[in-house]
N, C-alpha and C. Protein backbone atom coordinates (compact mmCIF):
# COMPACT_ATOMS: atom_id res chain seq x y z
N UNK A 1 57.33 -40.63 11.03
CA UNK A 1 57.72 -40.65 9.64
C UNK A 1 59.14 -40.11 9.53
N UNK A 2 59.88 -40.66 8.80
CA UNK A 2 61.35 -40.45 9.38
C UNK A 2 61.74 -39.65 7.56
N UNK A 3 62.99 -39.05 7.89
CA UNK A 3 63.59 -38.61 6.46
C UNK A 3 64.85 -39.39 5.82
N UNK A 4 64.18 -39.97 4.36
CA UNK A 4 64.87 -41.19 3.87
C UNK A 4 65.90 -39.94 3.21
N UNK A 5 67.35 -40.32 3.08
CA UNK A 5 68.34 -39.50 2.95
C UNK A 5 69.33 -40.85 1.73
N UNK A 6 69.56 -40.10 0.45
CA UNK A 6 70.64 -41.10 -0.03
C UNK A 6 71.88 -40.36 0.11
N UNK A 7 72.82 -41.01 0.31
CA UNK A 7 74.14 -40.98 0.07
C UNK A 7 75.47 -41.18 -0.89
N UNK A 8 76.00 -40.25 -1.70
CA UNK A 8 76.43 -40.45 -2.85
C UNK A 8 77.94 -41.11 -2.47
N UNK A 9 78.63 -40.93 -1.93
CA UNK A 9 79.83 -41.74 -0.66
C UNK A 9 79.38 -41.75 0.50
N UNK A 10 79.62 -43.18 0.29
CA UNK A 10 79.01 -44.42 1.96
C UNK A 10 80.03 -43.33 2.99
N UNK A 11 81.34 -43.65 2.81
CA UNK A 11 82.59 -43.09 3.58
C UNK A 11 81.96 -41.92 3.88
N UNK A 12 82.02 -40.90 3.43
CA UNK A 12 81.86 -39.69 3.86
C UNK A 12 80.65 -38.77 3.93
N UNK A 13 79.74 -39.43 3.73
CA UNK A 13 78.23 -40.01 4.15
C UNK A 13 77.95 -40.02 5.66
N UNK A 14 78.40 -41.25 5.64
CA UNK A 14 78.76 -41.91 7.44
C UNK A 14 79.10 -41.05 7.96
N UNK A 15 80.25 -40.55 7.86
CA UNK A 15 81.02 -39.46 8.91
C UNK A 15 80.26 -38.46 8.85
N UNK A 16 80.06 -37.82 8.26
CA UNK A 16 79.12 -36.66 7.99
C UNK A 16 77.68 -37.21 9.16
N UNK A 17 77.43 -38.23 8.57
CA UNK A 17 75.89 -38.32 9.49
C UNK A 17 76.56 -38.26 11.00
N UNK A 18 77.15 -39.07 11.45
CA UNK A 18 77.88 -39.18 12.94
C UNK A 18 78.57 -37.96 13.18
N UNK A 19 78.69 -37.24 12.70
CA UNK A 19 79.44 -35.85 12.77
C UNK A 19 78.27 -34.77 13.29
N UNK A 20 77.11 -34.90 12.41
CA UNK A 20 75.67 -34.20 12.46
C UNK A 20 75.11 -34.56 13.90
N UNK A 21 74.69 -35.42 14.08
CA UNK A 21 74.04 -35.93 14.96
C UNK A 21 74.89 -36.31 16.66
N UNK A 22 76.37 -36.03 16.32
CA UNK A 22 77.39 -36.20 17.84
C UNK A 22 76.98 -35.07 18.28
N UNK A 23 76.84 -35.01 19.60
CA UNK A 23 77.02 -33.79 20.72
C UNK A 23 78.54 -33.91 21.30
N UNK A 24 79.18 -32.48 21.08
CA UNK A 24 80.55 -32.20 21.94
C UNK A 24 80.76 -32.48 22.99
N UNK A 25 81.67 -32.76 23.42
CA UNK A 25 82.24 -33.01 24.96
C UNK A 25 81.74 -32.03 25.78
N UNK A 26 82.17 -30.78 25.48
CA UNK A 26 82.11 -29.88 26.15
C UNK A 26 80.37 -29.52 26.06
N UNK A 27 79.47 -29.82 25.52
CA UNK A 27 78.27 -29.83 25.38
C UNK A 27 77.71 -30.91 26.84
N UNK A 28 78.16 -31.68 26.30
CA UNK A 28 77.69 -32.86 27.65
C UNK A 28 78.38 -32.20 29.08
N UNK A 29 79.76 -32.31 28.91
CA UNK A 29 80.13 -32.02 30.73
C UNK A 29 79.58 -31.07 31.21
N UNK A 30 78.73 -29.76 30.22
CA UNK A 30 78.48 -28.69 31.01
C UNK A 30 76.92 -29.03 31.39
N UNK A 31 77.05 -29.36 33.01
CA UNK A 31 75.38 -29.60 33.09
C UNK A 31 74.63 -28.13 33.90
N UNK A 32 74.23 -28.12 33.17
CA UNK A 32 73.59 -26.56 34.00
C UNK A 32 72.47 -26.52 35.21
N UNK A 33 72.20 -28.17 35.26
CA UNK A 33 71.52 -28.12 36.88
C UNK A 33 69.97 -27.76 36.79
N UNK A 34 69.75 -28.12 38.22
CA UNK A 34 68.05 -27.40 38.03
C UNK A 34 68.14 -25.94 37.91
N UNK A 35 66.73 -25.22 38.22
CA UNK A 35 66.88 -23.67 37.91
C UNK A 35 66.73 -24.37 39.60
N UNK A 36 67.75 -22.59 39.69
CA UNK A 36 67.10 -22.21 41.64
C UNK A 36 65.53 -22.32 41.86
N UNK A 37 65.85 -22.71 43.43
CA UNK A 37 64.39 -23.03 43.97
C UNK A 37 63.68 -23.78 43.84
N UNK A 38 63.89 -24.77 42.95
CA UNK A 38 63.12 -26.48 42.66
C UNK A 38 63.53 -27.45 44.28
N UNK A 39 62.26 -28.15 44.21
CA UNK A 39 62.26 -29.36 45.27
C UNK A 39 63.62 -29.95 45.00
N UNK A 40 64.43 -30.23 46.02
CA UNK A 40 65.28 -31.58 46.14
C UNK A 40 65.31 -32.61 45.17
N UNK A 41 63.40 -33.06 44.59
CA UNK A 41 63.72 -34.09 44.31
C UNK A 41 63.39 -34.19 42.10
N UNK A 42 63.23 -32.79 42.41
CA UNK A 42 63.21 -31.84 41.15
C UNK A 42 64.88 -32.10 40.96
N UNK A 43 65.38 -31.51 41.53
CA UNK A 43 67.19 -31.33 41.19
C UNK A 43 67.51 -32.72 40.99
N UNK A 44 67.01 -33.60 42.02
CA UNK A 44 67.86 -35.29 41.67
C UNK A 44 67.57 -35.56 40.27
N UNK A 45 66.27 -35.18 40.27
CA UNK A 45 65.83 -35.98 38.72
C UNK A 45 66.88 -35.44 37.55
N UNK A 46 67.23 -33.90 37.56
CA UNK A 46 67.57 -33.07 36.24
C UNK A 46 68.91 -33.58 36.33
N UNK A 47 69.64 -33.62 37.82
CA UNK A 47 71.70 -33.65 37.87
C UNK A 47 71.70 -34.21 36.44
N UNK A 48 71.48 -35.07 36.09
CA UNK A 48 72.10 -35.87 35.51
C UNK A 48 71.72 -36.76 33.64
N UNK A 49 71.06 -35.16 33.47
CA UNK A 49 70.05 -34.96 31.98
C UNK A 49 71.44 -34.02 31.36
N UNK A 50 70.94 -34.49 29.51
CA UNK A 50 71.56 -33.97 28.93
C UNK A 50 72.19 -32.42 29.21
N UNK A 51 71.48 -31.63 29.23
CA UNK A 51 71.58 -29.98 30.09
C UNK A 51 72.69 -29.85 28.52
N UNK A 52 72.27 -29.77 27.35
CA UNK A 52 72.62 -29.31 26.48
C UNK A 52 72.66 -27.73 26.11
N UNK A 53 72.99 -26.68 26.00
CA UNK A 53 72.89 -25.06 26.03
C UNK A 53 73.02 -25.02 24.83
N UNK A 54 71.69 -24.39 24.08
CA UNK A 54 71.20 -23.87 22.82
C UNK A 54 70.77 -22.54 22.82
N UNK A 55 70.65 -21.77 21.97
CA UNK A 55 69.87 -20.57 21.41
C UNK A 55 68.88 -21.04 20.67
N UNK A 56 67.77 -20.18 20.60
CA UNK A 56 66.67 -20.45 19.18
C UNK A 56 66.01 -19.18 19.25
N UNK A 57 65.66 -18.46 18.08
CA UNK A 57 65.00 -17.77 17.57
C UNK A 57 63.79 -17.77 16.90
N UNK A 58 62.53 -17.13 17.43
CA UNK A 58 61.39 -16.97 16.68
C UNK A 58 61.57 -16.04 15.58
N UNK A 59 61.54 -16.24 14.23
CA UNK A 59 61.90 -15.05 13.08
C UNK A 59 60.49 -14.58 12.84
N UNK A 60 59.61 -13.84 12.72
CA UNK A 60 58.09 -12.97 12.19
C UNK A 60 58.73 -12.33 11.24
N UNK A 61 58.09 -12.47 10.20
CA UNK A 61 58.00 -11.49 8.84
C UNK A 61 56.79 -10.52 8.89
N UNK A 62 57.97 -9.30 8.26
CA UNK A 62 56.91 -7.93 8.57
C UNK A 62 56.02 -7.75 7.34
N UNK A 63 55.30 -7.02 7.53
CA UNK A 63 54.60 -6.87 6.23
C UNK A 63 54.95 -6.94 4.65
N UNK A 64 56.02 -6.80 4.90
CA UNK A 64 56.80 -6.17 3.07
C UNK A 64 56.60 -8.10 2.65
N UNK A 65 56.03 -8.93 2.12
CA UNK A 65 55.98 -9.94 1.86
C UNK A 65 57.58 -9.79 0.90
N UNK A 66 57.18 -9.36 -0.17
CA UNK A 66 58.46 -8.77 -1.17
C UNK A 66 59.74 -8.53 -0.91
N UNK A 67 59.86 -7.95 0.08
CA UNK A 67 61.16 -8.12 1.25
C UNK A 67 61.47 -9.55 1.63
N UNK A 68 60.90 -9.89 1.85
CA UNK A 68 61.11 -11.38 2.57
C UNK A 68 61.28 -12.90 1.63
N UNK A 69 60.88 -12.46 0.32
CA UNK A 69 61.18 -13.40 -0.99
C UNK A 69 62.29 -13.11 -1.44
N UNK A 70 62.36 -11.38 -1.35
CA UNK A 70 63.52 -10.73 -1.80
C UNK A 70 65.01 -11.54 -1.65
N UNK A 71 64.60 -12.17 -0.10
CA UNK A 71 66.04 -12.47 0.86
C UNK A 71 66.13 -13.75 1.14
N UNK A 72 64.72 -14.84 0.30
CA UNK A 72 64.76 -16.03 0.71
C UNK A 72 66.14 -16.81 0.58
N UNK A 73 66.65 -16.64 -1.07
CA UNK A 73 67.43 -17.25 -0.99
C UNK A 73 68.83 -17.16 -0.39
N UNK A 74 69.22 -15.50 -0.37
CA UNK A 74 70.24 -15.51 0.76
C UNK A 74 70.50 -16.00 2.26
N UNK A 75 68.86 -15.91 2.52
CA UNK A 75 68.72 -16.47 4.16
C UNK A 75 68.94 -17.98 3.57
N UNK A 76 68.39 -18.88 3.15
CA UNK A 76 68.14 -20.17 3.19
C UNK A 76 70.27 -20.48 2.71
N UNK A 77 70.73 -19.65 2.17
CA UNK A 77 72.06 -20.21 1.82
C UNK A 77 72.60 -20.00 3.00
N UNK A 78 72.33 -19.07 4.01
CA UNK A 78 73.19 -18.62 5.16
C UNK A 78 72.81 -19.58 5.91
N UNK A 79 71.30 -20.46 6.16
CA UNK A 79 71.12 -21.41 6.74
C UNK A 79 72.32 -22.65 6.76
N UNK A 80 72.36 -22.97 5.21
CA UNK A 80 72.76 -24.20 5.00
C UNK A 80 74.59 -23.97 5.25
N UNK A 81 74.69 -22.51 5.42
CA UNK A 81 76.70 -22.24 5.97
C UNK A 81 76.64 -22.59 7.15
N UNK A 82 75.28 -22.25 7.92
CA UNK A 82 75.37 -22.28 9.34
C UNK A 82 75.76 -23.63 9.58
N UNK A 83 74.62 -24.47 8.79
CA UNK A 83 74.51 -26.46 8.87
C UNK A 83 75.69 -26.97 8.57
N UNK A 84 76.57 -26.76 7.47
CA UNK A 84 77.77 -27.08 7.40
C UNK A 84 78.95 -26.75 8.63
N UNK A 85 78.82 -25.49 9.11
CA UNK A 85 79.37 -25.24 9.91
C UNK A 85 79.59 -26.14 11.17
N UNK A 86 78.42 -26.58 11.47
CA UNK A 86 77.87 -27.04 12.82
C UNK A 86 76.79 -26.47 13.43
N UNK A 87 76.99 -25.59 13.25
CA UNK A 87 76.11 -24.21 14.49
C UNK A 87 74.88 -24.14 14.09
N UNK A 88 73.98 -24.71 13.42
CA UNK A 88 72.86 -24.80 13.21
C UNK A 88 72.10 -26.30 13.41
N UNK A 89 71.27 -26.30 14.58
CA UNK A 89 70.84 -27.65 15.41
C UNK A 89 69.50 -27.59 14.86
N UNK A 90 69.04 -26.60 14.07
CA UNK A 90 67.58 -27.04 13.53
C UNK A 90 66.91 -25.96 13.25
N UNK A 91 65.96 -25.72 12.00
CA UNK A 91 65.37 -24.39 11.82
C UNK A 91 64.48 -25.23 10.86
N UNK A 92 63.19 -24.22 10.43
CA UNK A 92 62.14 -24.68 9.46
C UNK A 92 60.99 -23.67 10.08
N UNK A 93 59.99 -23.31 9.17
CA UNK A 93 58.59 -22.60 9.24
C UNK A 93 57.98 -22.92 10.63
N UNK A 94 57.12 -22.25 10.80
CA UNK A 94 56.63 -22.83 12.49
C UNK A 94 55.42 -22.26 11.81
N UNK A 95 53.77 -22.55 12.06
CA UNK A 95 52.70 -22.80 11.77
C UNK A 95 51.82 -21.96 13.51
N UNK A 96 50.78 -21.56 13.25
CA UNK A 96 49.57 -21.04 14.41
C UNK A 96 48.67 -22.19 14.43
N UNK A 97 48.29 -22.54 15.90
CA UNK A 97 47.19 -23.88 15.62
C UNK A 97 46.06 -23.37 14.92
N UNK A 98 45.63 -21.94 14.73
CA UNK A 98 44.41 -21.80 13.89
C UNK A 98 44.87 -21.36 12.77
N UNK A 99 46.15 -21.78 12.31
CA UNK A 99 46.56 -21.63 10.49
C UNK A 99 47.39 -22.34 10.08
N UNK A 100 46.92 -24.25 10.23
CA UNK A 100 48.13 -24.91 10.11
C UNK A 100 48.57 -25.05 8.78
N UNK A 101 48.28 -24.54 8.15
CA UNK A 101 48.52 -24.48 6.58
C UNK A 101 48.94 -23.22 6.16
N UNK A 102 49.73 -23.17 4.29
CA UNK A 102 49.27 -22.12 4.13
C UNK A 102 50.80 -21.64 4.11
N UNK A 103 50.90 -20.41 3.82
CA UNK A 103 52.57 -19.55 3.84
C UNK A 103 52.66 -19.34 4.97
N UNK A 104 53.68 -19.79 5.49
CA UNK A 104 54.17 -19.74 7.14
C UNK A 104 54.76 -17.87 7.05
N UNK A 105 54.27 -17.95 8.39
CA UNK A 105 54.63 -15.96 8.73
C UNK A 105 55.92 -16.21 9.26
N UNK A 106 56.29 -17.67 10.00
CA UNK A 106 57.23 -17.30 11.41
C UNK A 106 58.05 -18.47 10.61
N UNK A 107 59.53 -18.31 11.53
CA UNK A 107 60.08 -19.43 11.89
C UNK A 107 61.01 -19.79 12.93
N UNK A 108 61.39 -20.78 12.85
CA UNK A 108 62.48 -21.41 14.19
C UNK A 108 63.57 -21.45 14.02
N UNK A 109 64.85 -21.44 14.45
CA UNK A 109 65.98 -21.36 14.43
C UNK A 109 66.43 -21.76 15.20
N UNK A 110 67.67 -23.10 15.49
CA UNK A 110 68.05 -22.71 16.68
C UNK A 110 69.74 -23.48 16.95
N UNK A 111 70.40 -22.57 17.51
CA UNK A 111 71.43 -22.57 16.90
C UNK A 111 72.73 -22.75 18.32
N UNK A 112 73.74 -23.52 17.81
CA UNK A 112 74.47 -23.55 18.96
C UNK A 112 75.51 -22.80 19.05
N UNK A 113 75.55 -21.93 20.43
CA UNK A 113 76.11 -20.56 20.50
C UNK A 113 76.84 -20.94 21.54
N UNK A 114 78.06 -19.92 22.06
CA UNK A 114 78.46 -19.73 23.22
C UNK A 114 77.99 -18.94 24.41
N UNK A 115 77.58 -17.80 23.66
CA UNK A 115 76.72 -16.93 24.68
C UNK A 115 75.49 -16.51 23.84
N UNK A 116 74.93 -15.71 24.94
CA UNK A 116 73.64 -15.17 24.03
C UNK A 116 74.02 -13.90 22.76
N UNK A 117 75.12 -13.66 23.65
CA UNK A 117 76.29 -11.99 22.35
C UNK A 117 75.91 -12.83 21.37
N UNK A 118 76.88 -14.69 21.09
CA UNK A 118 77.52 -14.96 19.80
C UNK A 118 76.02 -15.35 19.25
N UNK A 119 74.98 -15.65 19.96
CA UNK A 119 73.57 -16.07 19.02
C UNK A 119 73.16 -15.16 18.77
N UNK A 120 72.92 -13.54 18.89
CA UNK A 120 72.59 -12.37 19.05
C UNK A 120 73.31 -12.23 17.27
N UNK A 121 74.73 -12.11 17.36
CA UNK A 121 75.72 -12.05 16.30
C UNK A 121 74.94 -13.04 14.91
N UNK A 122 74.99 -14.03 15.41
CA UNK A 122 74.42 -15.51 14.28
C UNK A 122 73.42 -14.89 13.83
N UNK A 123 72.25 -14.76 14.53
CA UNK A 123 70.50 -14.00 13.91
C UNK A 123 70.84 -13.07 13.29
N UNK A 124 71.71 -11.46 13.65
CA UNK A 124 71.31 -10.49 13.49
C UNK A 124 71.98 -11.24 11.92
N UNK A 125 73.62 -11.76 11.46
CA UNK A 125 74.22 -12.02 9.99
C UNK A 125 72.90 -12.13 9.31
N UNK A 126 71.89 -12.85 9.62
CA UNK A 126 70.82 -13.95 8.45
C UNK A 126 70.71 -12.38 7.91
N UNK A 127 70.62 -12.88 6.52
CA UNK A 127 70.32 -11.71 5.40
C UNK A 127 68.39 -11.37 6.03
N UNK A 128 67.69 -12.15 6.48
CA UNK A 128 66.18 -11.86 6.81
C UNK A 128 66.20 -10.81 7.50
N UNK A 129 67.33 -10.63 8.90
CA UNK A 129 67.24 -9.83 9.77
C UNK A 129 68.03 -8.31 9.07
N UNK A 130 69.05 -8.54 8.52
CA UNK A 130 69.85 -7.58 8.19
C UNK A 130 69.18 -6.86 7.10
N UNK A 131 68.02 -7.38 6.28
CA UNK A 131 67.20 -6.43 5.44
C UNK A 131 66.40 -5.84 6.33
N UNK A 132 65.67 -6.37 6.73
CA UNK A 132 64.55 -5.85 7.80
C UNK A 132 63.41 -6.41 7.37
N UNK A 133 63.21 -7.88 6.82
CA UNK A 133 62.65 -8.36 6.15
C UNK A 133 62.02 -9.42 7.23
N UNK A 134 62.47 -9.42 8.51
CA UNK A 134 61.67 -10.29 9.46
C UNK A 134 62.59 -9.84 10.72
N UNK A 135 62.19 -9.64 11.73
CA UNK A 135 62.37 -9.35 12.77
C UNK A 135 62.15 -10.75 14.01
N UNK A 136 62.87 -11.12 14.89
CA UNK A 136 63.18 -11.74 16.03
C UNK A 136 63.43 -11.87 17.30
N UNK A 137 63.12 -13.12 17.91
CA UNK A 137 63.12 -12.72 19.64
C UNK A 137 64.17 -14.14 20.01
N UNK A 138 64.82 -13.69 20.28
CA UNK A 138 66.37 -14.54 21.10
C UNK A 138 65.93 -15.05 22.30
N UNK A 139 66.47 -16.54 22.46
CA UNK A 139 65.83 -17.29 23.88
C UNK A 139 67.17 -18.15 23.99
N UNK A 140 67.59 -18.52 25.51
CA UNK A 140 68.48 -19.73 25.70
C UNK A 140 67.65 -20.87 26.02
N UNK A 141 68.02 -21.71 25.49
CA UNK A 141 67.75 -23.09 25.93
C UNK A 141 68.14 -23.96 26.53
N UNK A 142 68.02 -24.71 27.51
CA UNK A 142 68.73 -25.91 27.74
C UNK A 142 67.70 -27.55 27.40
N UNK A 143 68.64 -28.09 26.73
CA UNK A 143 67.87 -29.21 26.13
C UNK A 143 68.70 -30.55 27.31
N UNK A 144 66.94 -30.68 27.87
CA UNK A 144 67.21 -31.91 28.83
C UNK A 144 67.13 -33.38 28.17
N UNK A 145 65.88 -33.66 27.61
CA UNK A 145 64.82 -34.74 27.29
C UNK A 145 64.52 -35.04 25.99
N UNK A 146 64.39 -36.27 25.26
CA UNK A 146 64.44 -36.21 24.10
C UNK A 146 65.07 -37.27 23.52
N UNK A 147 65.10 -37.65 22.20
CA UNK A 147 65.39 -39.34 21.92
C UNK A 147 65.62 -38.37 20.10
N UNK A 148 66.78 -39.08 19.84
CA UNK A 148 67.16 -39.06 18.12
C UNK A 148 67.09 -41.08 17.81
N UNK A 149 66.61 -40.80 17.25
CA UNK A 149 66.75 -42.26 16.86
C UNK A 149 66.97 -42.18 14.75
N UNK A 150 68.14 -42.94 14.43
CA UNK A 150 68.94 -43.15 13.40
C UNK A 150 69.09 -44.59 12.70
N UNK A 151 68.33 -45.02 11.62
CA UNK A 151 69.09 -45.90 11.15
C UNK A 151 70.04 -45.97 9.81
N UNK A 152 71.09 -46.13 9.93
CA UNK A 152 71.63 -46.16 8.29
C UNK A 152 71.79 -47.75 7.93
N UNK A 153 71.60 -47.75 6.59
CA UNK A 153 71.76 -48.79 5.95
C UNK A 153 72.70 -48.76 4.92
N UNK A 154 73.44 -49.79 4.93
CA UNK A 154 74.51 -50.30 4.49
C UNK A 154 74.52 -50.61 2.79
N UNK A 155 73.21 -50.99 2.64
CA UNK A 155 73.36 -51.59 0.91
C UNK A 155 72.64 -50.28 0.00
N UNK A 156 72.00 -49.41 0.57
CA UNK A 156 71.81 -48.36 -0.24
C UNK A 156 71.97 -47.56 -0.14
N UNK A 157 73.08 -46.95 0.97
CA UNK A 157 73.83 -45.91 1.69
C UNK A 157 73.00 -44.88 2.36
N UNK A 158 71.39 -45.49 2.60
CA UNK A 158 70.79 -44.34 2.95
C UNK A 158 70.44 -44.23 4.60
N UNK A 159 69.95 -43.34 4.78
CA UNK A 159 69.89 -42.97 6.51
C UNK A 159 68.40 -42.69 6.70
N UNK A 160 67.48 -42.94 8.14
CA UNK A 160 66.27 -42.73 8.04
C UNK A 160 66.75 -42.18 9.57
N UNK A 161 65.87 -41.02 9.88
CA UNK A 161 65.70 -40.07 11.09
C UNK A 161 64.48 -40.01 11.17
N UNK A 162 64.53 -40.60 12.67
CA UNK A 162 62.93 -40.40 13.12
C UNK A 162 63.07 -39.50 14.62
């Protein structure tokens, strides 16, 4: 199920979507390889995978529910500086398989950093963390595998992401 998106300028619409969805140069040339100690034929397979370097954060909200409404909307605006920015590759609620419903406790974040310092820096800014209104655990990523698939259309300026 993909997300139907309209566009109020085609022009800068477009660019914007191809802007969102490009990976940097310097994103691609850096391939970070297998981890040490994989089979030979472990390493042939990875040489030559995206090896994209991400951060992401698990956010848990602490008890103070009130705290954490308190700061929704500052966090969710700091989200959308991040998205404009660039530096934000994806975030939203994350769910327990025995509570797939319901007010989400947690969420995902995940954000493109230089080091783990500058993602360390990114989490701690979110107004969630800096109240003390949800607390977090910092991870690097490398993103091998995986398919974006995009269509935009031309006569109603809109874009579908699946």
């Amino acid at each position: 199920m993909g997300i139907k998106h309209k566009i109020r300028n085609a022009q800068l619409g477009f660019a914007a979507m191809l802007s969102g969805v490009a990976f940097s140069g310097a994103a691609l040339a850096d391939n970070h390889g297998a981890p040490q100690g994989v089979p030979p034929e472990v390493a042939d397979m990875v040489k030559d995978m995206l090896s994209m370097e991400l951060y992401f954060y698990e956010t848990v909200a602490g008890d103070n529910i009130g705290l954490v409404m308190e700061n929704m909307v500052p966090h969710l605006e700091y989200q959308i500086e991040l998205e404009k920015k660039g530096v934000l590759f994806g975030a939203g609620p994350i769910y327990n398989q025995d509570a797939p419903s319901g007010p989400p406790r947690a969420g995902l974040i995940i954000v493109r950093a230089s080091s783990m310092e500058e993602a360390k820096a990114i989490a701690d800014a979110d107004p969630m963390h800096s109240s003390g209104a949800r607390t977090y655990t910092l991870r690097r990523w490398i993103l091998n595998e995986g398919a974006l698939n995009m269509t935009v259309t031309f006569s109603d300026k809109g874009a579908d992401v699946k």
